[in-house]
C-alpha atoms as a PDB file:
ATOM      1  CA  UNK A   1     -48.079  21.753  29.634  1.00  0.00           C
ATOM      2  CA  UNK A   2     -50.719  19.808  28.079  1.00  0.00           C
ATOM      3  CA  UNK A   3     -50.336  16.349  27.314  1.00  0.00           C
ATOM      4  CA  UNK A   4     -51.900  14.809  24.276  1.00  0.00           C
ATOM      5  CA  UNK A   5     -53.682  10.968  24.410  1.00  0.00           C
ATOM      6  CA  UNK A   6     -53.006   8.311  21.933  1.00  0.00           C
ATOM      7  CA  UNK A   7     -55.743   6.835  19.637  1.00  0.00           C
ATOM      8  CA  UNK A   8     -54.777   3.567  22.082  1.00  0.00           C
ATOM      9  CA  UNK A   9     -55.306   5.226  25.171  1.00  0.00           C
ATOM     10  CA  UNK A  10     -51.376   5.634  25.635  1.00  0.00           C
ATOM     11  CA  UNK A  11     -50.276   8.946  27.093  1.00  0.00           C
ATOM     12  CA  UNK A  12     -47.686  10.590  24.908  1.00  0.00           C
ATOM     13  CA  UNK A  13     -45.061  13.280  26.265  1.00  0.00           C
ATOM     14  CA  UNK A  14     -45.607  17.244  25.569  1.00  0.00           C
ATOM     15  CA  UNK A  15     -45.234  18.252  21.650  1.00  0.00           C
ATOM     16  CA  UNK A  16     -43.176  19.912  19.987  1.00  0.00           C
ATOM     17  CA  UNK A  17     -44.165  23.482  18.949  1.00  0.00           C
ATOM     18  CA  UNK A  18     -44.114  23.536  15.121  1.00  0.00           C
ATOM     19  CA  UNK A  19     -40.829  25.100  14.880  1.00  0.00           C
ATOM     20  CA  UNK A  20     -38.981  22.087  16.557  1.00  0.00           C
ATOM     21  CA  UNK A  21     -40.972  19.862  14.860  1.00  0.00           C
ATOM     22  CA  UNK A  22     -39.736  20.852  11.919  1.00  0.00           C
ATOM     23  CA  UNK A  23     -36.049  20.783  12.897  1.00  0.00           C
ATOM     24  CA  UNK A  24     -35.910  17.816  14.191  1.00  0.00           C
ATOM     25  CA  UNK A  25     -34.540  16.059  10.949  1.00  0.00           C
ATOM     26  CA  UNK A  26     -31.915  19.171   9.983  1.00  0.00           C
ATOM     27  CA  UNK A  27     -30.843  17.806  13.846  1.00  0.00           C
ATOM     28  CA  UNK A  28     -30.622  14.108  13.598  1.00  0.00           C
ATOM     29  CA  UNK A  29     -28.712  14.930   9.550  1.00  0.00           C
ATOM     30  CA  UNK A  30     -26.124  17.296  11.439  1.00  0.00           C
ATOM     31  CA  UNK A  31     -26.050  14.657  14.382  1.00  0.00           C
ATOM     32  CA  UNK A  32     -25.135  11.780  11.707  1.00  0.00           C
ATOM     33  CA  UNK A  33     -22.972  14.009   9.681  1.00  0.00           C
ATOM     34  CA  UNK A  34     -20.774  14.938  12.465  1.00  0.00           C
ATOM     35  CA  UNK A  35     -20.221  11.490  13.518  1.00  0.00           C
ATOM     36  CA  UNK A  36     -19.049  10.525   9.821  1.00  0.00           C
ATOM     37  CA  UNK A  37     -16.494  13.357   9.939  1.00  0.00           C
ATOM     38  CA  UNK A  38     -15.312  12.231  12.917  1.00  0.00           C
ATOM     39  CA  UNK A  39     -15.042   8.667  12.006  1.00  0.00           C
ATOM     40  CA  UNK A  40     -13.428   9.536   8.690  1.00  0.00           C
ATOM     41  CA  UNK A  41     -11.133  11.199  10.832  1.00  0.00           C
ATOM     42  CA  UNK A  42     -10.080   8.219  12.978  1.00  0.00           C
ATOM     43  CA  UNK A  43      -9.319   6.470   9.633  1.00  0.00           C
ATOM     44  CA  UNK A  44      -6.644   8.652   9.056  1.00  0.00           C
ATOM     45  CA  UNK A  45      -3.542   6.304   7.798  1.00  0.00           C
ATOM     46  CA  UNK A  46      -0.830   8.575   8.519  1.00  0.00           C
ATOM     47  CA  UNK A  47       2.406   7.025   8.958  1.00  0.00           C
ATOM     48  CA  UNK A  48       2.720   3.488   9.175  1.00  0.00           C
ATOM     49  CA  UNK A  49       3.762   2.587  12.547  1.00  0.00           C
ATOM     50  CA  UNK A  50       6.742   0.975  13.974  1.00  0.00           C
ATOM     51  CA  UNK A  51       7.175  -2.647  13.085  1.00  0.00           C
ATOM     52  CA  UNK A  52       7.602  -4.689  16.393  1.00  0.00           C
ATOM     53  CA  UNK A  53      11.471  -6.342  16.035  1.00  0.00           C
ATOM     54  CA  UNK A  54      11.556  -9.356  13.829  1.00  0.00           C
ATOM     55  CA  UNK A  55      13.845 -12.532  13.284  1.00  0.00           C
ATOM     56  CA  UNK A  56      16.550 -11.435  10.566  1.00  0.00           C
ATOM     57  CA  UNK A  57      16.588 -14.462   7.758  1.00  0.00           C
ATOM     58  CA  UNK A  58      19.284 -16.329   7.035  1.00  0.00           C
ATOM     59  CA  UNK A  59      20.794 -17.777   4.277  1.00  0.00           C
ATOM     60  CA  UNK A  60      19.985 -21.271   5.712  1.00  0.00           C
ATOM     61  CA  UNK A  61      16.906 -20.108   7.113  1.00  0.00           C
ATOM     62  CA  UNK A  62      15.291 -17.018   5.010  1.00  0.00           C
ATOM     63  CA  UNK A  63      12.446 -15.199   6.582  1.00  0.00           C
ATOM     64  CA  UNK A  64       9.366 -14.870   4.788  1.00  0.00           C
ATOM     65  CA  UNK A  65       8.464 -11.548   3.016  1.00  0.00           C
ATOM     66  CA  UNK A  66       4.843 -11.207   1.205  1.00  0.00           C
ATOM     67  CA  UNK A  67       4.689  -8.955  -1.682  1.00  0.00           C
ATOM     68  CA  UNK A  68       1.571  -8.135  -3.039  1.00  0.00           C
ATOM     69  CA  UNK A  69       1.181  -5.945  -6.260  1.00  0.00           C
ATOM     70  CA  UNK A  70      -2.088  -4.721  -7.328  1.00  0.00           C
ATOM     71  CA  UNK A  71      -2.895  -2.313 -10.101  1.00  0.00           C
ATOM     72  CA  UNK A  72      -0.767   1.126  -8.762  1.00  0.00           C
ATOM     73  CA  UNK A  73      -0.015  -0.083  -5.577  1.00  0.00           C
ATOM     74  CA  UNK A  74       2.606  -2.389  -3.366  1.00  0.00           C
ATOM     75  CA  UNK A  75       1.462  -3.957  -0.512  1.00  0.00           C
ATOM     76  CA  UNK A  76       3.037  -3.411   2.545  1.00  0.00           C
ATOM     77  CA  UNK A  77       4.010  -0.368   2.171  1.00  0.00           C
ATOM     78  CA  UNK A  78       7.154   0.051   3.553  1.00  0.00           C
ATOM     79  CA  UNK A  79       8.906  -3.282   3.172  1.00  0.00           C
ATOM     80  CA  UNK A  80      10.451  -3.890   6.837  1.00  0.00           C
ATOM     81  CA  UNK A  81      13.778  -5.757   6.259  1.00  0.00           C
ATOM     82  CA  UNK A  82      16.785  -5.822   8.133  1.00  0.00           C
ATOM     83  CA  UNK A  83      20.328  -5.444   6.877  1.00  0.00           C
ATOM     84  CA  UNK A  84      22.390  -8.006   5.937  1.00  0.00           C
ATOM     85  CA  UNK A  85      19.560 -10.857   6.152  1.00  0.00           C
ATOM     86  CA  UNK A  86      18.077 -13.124   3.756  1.00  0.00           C
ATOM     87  CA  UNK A  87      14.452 -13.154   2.687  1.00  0.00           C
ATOM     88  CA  UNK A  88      12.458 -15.597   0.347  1.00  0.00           C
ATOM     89  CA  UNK A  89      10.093 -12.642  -1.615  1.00  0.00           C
ATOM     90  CA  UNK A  90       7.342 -14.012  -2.543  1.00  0.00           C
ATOM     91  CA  UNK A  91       5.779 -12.002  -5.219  1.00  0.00           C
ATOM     92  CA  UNK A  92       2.358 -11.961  -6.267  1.00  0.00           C
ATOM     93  CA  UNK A  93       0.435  -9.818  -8.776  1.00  0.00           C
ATOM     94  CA  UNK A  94      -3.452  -9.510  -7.639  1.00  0.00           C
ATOM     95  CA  UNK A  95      -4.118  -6.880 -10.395  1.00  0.00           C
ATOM     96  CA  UNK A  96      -5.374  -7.191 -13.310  1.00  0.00           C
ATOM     97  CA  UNK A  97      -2.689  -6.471 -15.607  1.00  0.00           C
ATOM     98  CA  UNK A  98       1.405  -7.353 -15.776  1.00  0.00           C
ATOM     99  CA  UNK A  99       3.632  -6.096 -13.002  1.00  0.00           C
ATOM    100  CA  UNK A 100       7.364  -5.623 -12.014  1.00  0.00           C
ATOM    101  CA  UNK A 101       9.249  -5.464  -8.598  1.00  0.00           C
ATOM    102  CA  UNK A 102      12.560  -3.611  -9.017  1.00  0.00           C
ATOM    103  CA  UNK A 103      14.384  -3.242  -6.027  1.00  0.00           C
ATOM    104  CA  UNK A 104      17.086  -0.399  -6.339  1.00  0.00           C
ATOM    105  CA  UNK A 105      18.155   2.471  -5.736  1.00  0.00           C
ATOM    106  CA  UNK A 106      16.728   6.374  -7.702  1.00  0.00           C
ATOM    107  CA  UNK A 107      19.487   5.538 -10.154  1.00  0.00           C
ATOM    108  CA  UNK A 108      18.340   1.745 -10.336  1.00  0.00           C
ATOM    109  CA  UNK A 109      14.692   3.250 -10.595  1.00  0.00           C
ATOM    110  CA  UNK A 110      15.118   6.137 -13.434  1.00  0.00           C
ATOM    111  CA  UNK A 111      17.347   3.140 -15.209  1.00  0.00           C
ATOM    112  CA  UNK A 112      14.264   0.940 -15.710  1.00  0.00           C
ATOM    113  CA  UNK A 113      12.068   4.093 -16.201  1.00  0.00           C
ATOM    114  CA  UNK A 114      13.683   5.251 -18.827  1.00  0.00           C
ATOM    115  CA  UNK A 115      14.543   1.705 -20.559  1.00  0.00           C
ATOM    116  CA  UNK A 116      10.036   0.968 -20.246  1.00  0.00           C
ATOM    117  CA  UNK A 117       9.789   4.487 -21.655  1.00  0.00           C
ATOM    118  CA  UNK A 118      12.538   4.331 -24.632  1.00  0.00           C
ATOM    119  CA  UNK A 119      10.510   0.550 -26.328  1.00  0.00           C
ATOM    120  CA  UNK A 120       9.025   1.280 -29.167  1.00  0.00           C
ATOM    121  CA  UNK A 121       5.071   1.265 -29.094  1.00  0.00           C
ATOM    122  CA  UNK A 122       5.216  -0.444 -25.703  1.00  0.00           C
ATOM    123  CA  UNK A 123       3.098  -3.121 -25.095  1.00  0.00           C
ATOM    124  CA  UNK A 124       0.932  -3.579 -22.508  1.00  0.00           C
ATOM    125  CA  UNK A 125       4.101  -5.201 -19.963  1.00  0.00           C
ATOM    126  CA  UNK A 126       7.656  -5.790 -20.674  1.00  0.00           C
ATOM    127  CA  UNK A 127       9.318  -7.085 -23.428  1.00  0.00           C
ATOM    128  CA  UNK A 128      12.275  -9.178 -23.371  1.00  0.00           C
ATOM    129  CA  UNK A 129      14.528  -6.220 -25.515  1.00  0.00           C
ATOM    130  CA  UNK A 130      14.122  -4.031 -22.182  1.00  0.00           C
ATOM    131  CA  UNK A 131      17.047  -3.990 -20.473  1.00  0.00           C
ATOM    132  CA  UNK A 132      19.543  -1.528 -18.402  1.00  0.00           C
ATOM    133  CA  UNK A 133      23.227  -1.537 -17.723  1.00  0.00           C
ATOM    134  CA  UNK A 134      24.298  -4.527 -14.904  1.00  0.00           C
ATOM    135  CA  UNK A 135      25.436  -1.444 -12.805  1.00  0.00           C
ATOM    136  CA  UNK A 136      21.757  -0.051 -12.437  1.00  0.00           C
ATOM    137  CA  UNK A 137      19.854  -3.061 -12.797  1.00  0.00           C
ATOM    138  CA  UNK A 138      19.175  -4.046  -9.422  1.00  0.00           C
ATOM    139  CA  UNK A 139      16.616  -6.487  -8.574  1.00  0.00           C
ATOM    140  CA  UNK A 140      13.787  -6.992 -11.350  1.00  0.00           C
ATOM    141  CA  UNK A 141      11.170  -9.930 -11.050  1.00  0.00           C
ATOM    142  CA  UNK A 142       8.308  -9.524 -13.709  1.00  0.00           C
ATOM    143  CA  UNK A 143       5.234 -11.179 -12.452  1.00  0.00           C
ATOM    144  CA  UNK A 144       2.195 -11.549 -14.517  1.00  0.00           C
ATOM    145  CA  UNK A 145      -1.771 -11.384 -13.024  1.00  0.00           C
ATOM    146  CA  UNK A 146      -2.907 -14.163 -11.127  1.00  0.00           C
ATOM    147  CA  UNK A 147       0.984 -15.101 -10.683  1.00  0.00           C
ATOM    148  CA  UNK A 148       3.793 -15.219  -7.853  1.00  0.00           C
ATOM    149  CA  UNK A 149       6.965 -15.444  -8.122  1.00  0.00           C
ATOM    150  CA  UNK A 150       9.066 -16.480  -5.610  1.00  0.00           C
ATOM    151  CA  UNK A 151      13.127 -15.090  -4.969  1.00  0.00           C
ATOM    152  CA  UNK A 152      15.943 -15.181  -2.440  1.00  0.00           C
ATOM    153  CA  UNK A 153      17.433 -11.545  -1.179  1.00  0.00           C
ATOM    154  CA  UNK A 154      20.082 -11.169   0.419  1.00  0.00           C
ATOM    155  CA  UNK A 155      19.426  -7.144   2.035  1.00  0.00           C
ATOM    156  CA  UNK A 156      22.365  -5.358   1.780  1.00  0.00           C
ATOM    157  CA  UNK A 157      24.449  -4.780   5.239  1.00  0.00           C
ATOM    158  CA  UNK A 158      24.876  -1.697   5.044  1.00  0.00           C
ATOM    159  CA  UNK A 159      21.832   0.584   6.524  1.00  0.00           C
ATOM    160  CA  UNK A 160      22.599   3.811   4.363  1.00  0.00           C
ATOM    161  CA  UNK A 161      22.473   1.348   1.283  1.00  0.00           C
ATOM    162  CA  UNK A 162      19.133  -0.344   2.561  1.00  0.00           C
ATOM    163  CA  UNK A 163      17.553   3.321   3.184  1.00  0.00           C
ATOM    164  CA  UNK A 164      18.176   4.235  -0.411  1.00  0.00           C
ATOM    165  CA  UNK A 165      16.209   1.478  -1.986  1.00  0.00           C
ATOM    166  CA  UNK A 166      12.735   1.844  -3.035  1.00  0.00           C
ATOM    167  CA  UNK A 167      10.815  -0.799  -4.854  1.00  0.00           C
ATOM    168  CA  UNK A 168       8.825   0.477  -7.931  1.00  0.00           C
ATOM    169  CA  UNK A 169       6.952  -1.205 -11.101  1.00  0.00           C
ATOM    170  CA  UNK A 170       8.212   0.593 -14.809  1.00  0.00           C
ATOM    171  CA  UNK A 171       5.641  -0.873 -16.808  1.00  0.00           C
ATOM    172  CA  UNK A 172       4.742   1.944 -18.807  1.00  0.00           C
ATOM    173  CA  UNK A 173       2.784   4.633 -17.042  1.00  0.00           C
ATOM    174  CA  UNK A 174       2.697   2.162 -14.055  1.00  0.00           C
ATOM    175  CA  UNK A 175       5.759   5.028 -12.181  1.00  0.00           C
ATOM    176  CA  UNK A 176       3.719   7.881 -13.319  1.00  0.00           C
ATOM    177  CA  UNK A 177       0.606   6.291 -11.511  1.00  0.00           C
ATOM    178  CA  UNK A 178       2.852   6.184  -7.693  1.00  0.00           C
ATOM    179  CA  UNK A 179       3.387   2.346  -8.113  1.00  0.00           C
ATOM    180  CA  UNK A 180       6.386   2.411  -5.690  1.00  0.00           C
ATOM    181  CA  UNK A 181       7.021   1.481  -2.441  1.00  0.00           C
ATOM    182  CA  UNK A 182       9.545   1.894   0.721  1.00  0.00           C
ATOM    183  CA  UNK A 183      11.755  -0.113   2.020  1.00  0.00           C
ATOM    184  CA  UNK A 184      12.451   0.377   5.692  1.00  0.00           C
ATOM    185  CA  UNK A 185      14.176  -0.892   8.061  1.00  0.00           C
ATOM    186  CA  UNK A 186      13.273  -2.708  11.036  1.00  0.00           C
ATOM    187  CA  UNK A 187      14.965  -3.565  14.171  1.00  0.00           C
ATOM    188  CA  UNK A 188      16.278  -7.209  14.784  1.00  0.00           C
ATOM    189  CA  UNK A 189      15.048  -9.419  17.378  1.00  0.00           C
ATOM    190  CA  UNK A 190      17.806 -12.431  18.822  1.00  0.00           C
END
């Protein structure tokens, strides 16, 4: 095979027929797109995995539980507690807009849902004439953006009560857009 000579007197390998030539950037665009796919693959959430065990709270001694709303979203999601402990919540809103954490139950939930959905030309937020039965209120902090709000929880003790709950924001539309979150529960270290 003949081997061309450089304008600088380097030697250069064999060429490429035309055809090959010509391919060679279809290659090198495949090459690249199959390592995005399989990148974008590896980011696959999936399931969030197993929390490690933690150190229940008590009520002398709460353990520390970060709550971060954004606009749609709860961060974590799930919400490792474990039953029967105490946790200082501290809530903060990073969106843009008003928030609420309600801790409940579906009933708790569709309760607040329906009281956001029943005001009258809603707002943008809450107003203080919202309100739901004491039976179905559960646990309702309203935070607004920039703010946190801090609150002691005592988790219930029993663990078919704590798989029930579900945090979720009922500003209107906020439901509608999947602003809820899980609450799971994790084992207990000591």
């Amino acid at each position: 095979m003949a081997r061309s000579v450089a304008h600088d007197g380097r030697r250069r390998g064999p060429r490429l027929p035309p055809v090959l030539r010509d391919l060679r950037p279809r290659v090198v665009a495949a090459a690249v797109a199959v390592v995005v796919a399989i990148a974008a693959a590896g980011c696959e959430a999936g399931p969030p995995p197993p929390t490690p065990p933690i150190v229940p709270g008590s009520s002398a001694a709460p353990r520390e539980v970060n709550i971060v709303m954004k606009d749609w979203i709860f961060l974590p999601d799930p919400v490792d507690v474990v039953p029967g402990e105490t946790v200082l919540l501290h809530v903060v809103n990073g969106g843009l807009i008003v928030h609420e954490a309600v801790i409940g139950d579906q009933a708790v939930q569709d309760a607040w849902e329906a009281a956001e959905g029943q005001a009258a030309n809603p707002p943008p937020g809450p107003t203080p004439l919202v309100s739901v039965p004491p039976e179905v209120a559960g646990i309702r902090v309203v935070v607004q953006s920039g703010q946190r709000v801090d609150l002691v929880w005592t988790v219930p003790a029993d663990p078919a009560t704590v798989r029930a709950l579900i945090l979720g924001c009922h500003i209107p539309e906020h439901w509608a857009k999947g602003m809820r979150a899980a609450i799971r529960i994790a084992p207990a270290r000591g």
